[in-house]
Protein backbone atom coordinates (compact mmCIF):
# COMPACT_ATOMS: atom_id res chain seq x y z
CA UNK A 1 153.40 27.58 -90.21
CA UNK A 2 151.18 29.12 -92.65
CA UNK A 3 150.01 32.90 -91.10
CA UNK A 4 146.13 31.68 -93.66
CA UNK A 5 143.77 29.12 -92.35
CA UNK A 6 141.11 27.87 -93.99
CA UNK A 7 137.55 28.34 -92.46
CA UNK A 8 135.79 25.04 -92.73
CA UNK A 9 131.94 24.92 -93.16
CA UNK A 10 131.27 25.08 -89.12
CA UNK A 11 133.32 28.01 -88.79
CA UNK A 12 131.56 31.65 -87.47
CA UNK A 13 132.61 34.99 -88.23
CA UNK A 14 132.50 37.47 -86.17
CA UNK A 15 134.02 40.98 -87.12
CA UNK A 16 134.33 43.61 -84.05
CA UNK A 17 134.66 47.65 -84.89
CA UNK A 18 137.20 49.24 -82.47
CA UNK A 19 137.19 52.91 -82.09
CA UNK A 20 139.38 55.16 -84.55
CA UNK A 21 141.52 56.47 -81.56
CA UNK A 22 142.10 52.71 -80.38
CA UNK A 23 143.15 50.79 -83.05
CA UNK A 24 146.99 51.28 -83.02
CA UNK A 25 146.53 48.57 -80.46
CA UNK A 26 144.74 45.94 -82.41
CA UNK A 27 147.62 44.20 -83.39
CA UNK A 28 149.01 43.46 -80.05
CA UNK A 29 145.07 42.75 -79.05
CA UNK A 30 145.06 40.26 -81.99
CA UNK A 31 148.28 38.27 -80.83
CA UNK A 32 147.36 38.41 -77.26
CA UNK A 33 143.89 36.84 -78.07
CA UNK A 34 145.45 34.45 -80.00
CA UNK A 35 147.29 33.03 -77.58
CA UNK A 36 143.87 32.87 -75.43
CA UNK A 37 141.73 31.51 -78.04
CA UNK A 38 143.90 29.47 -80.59
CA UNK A 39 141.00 27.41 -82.35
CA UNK A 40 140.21 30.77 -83.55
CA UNK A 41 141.84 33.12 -86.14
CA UNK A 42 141.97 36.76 -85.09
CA UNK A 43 142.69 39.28 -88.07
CA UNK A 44 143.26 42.99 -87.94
CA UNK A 45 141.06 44.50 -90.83
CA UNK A 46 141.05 48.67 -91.67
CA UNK A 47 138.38 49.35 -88.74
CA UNK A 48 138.50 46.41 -86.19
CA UNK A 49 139.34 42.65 -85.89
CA UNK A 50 137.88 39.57 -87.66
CA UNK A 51 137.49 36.43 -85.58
CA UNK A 52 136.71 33.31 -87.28
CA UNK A 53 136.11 30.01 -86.22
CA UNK A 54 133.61 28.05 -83.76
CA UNK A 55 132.29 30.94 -81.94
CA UNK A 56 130.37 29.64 -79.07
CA UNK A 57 129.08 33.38 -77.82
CA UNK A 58 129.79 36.15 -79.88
CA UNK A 59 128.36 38.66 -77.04
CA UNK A 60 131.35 37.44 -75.32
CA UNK A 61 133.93 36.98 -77.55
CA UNK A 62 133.38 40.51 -78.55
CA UNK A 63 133.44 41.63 -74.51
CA UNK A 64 137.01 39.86 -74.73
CA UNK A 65 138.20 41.53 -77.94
CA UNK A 66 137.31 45.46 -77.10
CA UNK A 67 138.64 44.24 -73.34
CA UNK A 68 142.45 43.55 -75.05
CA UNK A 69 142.23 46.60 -77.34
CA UNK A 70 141.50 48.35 -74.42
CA UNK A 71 144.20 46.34 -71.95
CA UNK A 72 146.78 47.57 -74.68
CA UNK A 73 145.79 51.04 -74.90
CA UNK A 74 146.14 51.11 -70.66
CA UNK A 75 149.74 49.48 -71.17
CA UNK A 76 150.51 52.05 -74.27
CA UNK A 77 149.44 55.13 -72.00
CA UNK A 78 151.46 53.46 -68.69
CA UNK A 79 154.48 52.93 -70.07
CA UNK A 80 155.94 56.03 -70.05
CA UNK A 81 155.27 56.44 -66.30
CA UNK A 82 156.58 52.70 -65.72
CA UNK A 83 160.03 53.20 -67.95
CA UNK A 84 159.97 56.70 -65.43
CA UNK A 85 159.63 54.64 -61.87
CA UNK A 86 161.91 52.24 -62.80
CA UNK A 87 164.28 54.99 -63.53
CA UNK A 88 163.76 56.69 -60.86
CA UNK A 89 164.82 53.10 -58.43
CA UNK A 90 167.63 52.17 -60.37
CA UNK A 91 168.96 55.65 -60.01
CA UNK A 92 168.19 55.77 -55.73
């Protein structure tokens, strides 16, 4: 599967800024929404993430992309204290 689509004549974009100390978790953001949304194309750009496609409400869709940026930053920052408690069981 090609990773271009083409945007047909319908098509919306929307392009969302994420915050300089976030966006080491766009990428993951960008699959996960993917998977959530795939009539649209989500594409990680120097300062945020490019939707495209038939954008019913862009207040929204933007509401859902900072919400995954953000869902990966909480998994980033938790997984240290996750790898520790399951650690911690196995070793009991």
């Amino acid at each position: 599967m090609s990773d271009r689509v083409a945007a047909s004549p319908s098509d919306n974009q929307l392009h969302v800024f994420v915050e300089p100390s976030l966006r080491f978790c766009m990428s993951a953001a960008a699959t996960r929404l993917g998977y959530a949304y795939p009539s649209l194309r989500f594409v990680v750009d120097v300062d945020g993430i490019a939707v495209t496609g038939l954008i019913n409400d862009e207040s929204l869709l933007q509401r859902e992309v900072l919400h995954a940026v953000y869902r990966e930053h909480i998994l980033y920052q938790a997984l240290p204290l996750r790898h520790s408690l399951i650690d911690g069981l196995l070793r009991s």
